[in-house]
Each structure stands twice: as C-alpha cells, then as structure tokens.
C-alpha atoms as a PDB file:
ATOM      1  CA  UNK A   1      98.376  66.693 117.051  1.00  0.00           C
ATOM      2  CA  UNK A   2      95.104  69.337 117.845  1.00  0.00           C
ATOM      3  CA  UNK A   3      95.118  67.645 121.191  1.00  0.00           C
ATOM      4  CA  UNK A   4      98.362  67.817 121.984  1.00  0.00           C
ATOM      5  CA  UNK A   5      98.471  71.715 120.972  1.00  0.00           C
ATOM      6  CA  UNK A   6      95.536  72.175 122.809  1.00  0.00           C
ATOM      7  CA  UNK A   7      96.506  70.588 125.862  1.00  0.00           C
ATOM      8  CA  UNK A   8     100.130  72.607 125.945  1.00  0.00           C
ATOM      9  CA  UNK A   9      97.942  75.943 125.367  1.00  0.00           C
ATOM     10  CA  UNK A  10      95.280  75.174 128.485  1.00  0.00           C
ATOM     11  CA  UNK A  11      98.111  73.709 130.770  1.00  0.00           C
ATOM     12  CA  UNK A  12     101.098  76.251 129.902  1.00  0.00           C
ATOM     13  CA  UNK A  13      99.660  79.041 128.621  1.00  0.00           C
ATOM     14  CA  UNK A  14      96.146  79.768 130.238  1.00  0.00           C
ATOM     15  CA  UNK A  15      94.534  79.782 126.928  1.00  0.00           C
ATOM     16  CA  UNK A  16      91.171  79.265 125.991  1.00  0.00           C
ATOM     17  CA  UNK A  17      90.996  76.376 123.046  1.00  0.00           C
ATOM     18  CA  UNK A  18      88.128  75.324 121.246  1.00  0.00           C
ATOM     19  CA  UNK A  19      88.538  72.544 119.481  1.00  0.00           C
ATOM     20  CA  UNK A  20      86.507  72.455 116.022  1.00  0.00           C
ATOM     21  CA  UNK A  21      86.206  68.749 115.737  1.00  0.00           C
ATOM     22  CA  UNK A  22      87.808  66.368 118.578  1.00  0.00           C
ATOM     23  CA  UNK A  23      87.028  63.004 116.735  1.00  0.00           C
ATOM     24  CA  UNK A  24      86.934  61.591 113.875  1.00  0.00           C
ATOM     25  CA  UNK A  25      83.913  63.491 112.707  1.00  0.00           C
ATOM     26  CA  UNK A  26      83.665  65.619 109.347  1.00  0.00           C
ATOM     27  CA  UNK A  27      82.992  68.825 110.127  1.00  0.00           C
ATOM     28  CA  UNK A  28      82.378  71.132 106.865  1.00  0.00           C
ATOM     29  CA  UNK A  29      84.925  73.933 105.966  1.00  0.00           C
ATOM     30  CA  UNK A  30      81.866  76.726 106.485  1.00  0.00           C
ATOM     31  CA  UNK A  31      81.204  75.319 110.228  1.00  0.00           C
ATOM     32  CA  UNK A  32      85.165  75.041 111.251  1.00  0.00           C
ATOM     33  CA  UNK A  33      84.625  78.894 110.828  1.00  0.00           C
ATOM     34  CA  UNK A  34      81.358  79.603 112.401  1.00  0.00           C
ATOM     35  CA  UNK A  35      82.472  77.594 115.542  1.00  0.00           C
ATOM     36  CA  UNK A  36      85.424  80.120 115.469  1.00  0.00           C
ATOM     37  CA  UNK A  37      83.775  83.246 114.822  1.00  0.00           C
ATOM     38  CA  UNK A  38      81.038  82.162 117.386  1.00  0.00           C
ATOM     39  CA  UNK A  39      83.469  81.798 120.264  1.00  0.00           C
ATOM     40  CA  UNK A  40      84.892  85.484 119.295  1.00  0.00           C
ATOM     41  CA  UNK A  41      88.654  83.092 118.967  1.00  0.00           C
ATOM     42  CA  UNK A  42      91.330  85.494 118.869  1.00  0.00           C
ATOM     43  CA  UNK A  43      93.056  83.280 116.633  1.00  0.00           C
ATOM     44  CA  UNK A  44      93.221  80.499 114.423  1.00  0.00           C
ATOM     45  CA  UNK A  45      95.269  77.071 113.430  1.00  0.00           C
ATOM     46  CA  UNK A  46      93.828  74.591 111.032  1.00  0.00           C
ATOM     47  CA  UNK A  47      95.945  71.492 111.093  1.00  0.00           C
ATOM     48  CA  UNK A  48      95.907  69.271 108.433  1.00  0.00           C
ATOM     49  CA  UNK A  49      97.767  65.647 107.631  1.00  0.00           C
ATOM     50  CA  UNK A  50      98.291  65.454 104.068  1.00  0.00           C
ATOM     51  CA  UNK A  51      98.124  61.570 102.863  1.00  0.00           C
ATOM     52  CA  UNK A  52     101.011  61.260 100.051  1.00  0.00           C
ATOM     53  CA  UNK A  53     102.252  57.580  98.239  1.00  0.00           C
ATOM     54  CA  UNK A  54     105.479  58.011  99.583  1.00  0.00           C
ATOM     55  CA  UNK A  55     105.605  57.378 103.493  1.00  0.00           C
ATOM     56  CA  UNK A  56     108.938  58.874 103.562  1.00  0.00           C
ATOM     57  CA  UNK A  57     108.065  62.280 102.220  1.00  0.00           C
ATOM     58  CA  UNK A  58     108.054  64.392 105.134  1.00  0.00           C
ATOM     59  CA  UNK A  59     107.476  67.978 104.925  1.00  0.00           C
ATOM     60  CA  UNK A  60     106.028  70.827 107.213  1.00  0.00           C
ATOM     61  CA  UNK A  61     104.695  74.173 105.373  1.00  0.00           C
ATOM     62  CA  UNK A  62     102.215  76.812 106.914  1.00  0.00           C
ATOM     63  CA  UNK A  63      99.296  78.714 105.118  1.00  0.00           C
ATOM     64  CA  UNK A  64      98.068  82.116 105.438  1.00  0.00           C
ATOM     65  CA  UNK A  65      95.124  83.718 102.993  1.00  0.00           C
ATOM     66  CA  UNK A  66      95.729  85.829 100.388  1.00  0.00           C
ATOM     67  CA  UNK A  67      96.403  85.203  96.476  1.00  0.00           C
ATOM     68  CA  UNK A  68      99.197  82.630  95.817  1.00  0.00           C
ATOM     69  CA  UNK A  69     102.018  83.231  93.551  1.00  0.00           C
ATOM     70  CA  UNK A  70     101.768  79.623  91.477  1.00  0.00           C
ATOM     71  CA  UNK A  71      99.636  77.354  90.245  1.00  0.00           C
ATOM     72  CA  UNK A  72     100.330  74.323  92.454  1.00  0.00           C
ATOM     73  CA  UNK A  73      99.030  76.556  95.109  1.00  0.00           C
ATOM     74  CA  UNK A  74      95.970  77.622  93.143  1.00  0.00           C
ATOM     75  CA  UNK A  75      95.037  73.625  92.728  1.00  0.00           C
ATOM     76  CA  UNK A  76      95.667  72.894  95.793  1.00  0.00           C
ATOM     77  CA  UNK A  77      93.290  75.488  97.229  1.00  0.00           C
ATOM     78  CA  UNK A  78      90.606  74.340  94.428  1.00  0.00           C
ATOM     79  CA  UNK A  79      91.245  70.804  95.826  1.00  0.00           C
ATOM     80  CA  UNK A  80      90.731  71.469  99.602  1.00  0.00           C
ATOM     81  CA  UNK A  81      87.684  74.092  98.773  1.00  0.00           C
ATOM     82  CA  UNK A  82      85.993  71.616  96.886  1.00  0.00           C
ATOM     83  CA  UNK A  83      83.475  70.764  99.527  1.00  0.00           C
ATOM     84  CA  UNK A  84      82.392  74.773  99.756  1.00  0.00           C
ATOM     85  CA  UNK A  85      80.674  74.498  96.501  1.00  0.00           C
ATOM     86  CA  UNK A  86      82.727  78.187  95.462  1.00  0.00           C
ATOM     87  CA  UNK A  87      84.626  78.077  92.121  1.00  0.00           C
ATOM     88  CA  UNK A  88      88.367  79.169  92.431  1.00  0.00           C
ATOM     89  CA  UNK A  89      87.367  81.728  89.940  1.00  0.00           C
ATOM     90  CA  UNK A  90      84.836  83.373  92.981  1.00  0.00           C
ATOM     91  CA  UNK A  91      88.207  82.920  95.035  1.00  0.00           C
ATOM     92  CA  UNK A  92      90.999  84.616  92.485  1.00  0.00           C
ATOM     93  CA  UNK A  93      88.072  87.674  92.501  1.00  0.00           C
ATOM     94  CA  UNK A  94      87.909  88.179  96.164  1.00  0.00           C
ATOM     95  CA  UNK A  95      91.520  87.164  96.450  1.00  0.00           C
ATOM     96  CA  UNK A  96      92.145  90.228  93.971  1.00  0.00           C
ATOM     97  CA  UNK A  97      90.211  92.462  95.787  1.00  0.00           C
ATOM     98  CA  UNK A  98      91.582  92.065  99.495  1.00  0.00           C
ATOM     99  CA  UNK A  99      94.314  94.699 100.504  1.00  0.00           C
ATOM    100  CA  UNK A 100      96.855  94.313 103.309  1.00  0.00           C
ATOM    101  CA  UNK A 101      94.412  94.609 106.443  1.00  0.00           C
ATOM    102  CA  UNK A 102      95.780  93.916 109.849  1.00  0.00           C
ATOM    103  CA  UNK A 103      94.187  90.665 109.757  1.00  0.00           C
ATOM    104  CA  UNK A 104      96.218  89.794 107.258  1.00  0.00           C
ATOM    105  CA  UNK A 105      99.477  91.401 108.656  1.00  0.00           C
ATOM    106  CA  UNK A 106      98.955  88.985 112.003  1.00  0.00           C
ATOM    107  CA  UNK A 107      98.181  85.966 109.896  1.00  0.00           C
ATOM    108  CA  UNK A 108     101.451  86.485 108.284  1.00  0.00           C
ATOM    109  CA  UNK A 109     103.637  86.610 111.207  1.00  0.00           C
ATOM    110  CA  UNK A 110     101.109  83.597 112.615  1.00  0.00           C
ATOM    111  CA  UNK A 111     102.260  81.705 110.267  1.00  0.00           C
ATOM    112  CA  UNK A 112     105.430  81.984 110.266  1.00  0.00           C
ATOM    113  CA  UNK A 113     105.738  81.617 114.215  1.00  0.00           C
ATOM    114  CA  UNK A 114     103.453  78.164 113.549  1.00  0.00           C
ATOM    115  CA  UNK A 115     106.468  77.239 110.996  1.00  0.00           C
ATOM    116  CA  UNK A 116     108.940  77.989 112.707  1.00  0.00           C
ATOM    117  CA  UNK A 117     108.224  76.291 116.449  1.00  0.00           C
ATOM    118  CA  UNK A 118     106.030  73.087 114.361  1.00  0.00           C
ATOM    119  CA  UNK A 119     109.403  72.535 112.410  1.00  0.00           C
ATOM    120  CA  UNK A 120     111.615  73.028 114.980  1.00  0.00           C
ATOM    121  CA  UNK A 121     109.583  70.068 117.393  1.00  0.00           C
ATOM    122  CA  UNK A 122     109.356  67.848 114.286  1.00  0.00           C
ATOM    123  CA  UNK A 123     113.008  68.074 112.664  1.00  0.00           C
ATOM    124  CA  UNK A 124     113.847  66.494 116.775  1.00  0.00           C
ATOM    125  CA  UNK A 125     111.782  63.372 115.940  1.00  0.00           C
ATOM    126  CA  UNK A 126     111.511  63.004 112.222  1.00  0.00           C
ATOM    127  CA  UNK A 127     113.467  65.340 110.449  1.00  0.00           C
ATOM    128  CA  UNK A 128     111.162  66.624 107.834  1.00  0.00           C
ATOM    129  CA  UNK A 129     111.304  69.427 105.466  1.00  0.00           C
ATOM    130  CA  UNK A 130     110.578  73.031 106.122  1.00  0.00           C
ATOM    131  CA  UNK A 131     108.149  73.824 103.109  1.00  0.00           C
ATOM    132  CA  UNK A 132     107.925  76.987 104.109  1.00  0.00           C
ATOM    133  CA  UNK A 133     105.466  80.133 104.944  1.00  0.00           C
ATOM    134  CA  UNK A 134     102.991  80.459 101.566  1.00  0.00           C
ATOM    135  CA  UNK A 135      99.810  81.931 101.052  1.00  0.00           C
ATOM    136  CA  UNK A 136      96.646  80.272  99.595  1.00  0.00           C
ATOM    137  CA  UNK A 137      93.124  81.560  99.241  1.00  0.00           C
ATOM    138  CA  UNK A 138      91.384  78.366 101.694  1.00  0.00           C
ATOM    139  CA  UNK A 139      87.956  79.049 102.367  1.00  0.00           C
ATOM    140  CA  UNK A 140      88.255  78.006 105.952  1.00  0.00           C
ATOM    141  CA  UNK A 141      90.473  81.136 106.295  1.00  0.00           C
ATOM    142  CA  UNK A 142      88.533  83.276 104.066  1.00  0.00           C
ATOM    143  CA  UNK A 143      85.340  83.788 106.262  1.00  0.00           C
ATOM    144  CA  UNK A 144      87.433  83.924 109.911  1.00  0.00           C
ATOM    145  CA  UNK A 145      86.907  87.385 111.527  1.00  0.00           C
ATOM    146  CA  UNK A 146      90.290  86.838 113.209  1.00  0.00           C
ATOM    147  CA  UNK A 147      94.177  85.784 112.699  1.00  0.00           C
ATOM    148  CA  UNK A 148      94.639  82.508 111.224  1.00  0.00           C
ATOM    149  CA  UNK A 149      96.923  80.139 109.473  1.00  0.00           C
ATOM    150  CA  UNK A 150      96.904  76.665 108.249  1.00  0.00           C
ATOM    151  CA  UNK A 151      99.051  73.908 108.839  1.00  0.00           C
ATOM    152  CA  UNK A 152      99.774  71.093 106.076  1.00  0.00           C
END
C-alpha cells in the first residue's frame, strides 16, 4: 500500500516521497523517524496492517499523537512502543506535558484527511469500517519534527 501511495504522490502530485523501508526489512521505530527528520519531510504517514484472527474484520482508523482518552488506546500504544525500550509511564508524562502546538493542529486535520480519502478508496473494494480519527502517544510520532499521522 506505501508503494502505491508513493507512486500516486511522485506521478500526480510532484511530491517528494521517501520511503522508510521498501522491503520486507525491520526498520526500528527510532530510525523510521530519523530517516524523516533527516530528509527535512514536510509530513508524515506510517502505514500499518494490523494481523487479527478474524479475516473478515475489516476496519480503517487513523492516528495522530497526543494523550488518548481510553485504555485500549493506552495498550495499544504500549504494544507497538515496545521495541523503543520507553515505559508508557515516560509516555503518559510527556503526553501530559505537550500543549496544542501547530504540529499538532496539522496532524489532526492529517489525519483526518488520511481517514477520510483511505476509507473512501477501501469501502469501493472491501467495504470496511471507518474506525475513526483517535489519538495515541506512538513513539514513531513522538520524535517527528513535522506533521504526521498513522494509519492502522
């Protein structure tokens, strides 16, 4: 799907990508967002394909950082920041502290164009359901000097 996006950006938008991984590779949490920061991106998507026991579950939500209002949200972050080797507890403090910067202001409405235009492609071919626009404290969009969201 990264490829796709990215291909639709260079071909029908002029836009710079770069990619953070283009195989199969790992590539840690804390290098996703130097590779971003080093290429002075303007903005950022982090796509991710969640596995789940039911192949019929189908559903397309959209990420942005900040403090989330429940704990499913809270576990998930602990579960997808486990590699970072930072306890949520070192994310609900700086989580806490952040106020409403710009950054933060973009990533919003980021995230809820992503949503919107991601759900509105899929519901044509598979009909999933929109999850909605939430807010998690991810460490791959803690450190990003720029807008960002993340796709799940």
């Amino acid at each position: 799907m990264a490829k796709r996006l990215a291909i639709l950006l260079r071909r029908d938008q002029g836009v710079r990508v770069v990619l953070t991984r283009d195989d199969d590779k790992t590539v840690s949490l804390a290098h996703r967002v130097e590779i971003s920061n080093a290429a002075a991106a303007d903005l950022f998507i982090s796509i991710h394909a969640n596995s789940l026991g039911d192949a019929r579950a189908n559903a397309v939500e959209t990420y942005y950082f900040g403090a989330p209002a429940d704990g499913d949200t809270w576990r998930l972050a602990q579960q997808e920041n486990a590699e970072s080797g930072m306890p949520i507890g070192a994310f609900r403090e700086l989580v806490a502290t952040l106020g409403d910067t710009l950054k933060r202001q973009e990533s919003v409405t980021l995230a809820h164009f992503v949503q919107t235009q991601l759900l509105a492609v899929v519901m044509r071919r598979t009909g999933p359901l929109g999850a909605g626009v939430k807010v998690a404290p991810f460490v791959v969009l803690m450190g990003l000097r720029l807008r960002a969201c993340w796709r799940r």
